[in-house]
Protein backbone atom coordinates (compact mmCIF):
# COMPACT_ATOMS: atom_id res chain seq x y z
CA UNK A 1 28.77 15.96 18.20
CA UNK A 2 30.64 16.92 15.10
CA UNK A 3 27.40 18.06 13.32
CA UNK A 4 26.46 14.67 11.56
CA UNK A 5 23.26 13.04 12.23
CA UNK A 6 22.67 9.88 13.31
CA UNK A 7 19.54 7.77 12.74
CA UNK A 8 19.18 8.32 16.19
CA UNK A 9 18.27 11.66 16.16
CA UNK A 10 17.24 12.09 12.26
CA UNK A 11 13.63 13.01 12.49
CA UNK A 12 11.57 11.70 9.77
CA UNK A 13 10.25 14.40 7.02
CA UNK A 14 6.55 12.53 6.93
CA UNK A 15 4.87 10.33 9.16
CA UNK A 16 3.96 6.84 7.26
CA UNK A 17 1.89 4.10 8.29
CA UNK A 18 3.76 0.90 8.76
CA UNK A 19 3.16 -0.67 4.84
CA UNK A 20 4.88 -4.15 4.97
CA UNK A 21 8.07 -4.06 2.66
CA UNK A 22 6.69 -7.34 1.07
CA UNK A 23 5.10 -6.63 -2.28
CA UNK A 24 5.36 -3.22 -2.58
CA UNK A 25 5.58 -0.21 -4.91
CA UNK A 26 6.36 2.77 -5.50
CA UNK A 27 3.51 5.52 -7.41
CA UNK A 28 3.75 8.88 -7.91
CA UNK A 29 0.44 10.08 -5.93
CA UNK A 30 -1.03 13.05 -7.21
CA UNK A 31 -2.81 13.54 -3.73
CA UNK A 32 0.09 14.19 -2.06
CA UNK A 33 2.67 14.68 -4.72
CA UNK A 34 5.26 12.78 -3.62
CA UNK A 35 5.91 8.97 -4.23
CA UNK A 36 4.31 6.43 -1.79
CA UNK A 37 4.45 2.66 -1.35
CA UNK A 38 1.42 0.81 -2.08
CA UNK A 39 1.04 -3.23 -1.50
CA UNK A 40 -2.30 -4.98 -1.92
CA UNK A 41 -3.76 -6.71 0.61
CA UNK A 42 -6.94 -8.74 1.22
CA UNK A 43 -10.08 -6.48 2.47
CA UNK A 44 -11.15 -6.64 6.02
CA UNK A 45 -13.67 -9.57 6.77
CA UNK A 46 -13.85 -13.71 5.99
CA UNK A 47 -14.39 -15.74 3.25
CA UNK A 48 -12.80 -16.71 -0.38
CA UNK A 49 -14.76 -13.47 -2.01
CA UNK A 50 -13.92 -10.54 0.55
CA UNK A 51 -12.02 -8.83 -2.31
CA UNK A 52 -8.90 -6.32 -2.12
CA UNK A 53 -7.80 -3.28 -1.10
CA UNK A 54 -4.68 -1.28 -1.61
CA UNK A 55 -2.83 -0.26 1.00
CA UNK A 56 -0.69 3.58 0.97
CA UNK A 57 1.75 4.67 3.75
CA UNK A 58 0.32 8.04 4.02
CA UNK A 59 -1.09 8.60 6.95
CA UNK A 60 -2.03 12.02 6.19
CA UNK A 61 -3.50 11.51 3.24
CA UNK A 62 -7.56 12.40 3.75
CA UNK A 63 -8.39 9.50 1.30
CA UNK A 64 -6.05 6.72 3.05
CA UNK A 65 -8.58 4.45 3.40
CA UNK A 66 -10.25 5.24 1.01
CA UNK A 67 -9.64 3.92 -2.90
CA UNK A 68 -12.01 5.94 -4.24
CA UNK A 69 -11.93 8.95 -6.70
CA UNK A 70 -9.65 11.57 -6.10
CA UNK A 71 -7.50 8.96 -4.68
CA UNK A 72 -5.49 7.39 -7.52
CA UNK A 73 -5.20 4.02 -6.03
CA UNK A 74 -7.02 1.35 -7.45
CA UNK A 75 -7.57 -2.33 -7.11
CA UNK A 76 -6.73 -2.64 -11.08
CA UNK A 77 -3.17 -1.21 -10.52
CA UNK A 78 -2.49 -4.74 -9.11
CA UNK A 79 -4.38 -6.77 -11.85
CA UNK A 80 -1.74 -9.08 -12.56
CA UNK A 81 -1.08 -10.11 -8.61
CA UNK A 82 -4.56 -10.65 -8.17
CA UNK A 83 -5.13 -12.99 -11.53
CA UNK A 84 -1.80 -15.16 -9.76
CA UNK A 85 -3.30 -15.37 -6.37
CA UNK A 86 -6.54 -16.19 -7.44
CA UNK A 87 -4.55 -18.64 -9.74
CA UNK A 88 -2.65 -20.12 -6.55
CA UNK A 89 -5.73 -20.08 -4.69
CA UNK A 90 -7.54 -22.30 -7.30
CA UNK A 91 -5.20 -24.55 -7.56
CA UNK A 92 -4.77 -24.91 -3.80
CA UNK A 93 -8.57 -26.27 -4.02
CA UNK A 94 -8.28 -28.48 -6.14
């Protein structure tokens, strides 16, 4: 064409997982250096007390799945999500 890209042909500069657009945030990651979105979501398995886990869109990243040390992400960035959930939860049960 006239040398303008469409999204059609735009390739993307990283490959990302697909991170829902619902409750998420951006962070500066130091493991990649670049900003990522990060959502919370509840750990794998059943029950009221299977926890959390953040989620990145890096699929790259070595410690994706990991949320442990050198990975910055943390359950505690989302400390004020979790205390309303478990708040809605509660009151759900009641």
């Amino acid at each position: 064409m006239n040398g303008v890209r469409t999204t059609f042909d735009a390739k993307p500069r990283h490959r990302r997982s697909q991170v829902s657009r619902r409750g998420t945030r951006e962070f500066w990651c130091t493991c990649v250096s670049e900003m990522v979105l990060i959502r919370l979501r509840g750990a794998d398995g059943f029950g009221p007390q299977r926890g959390y886990f953040v989620q990145c869109d890096q699929t790259e990243c070595q410690y994706v799945d990991a949320n442990q040390p050198p990975c910055p992400l943390q359950v505690g960035l989302f400390a004020e999500e979790i205390k309303a959930r478990e708040a809605a939860r509660s009151s759900r049960n009641e």
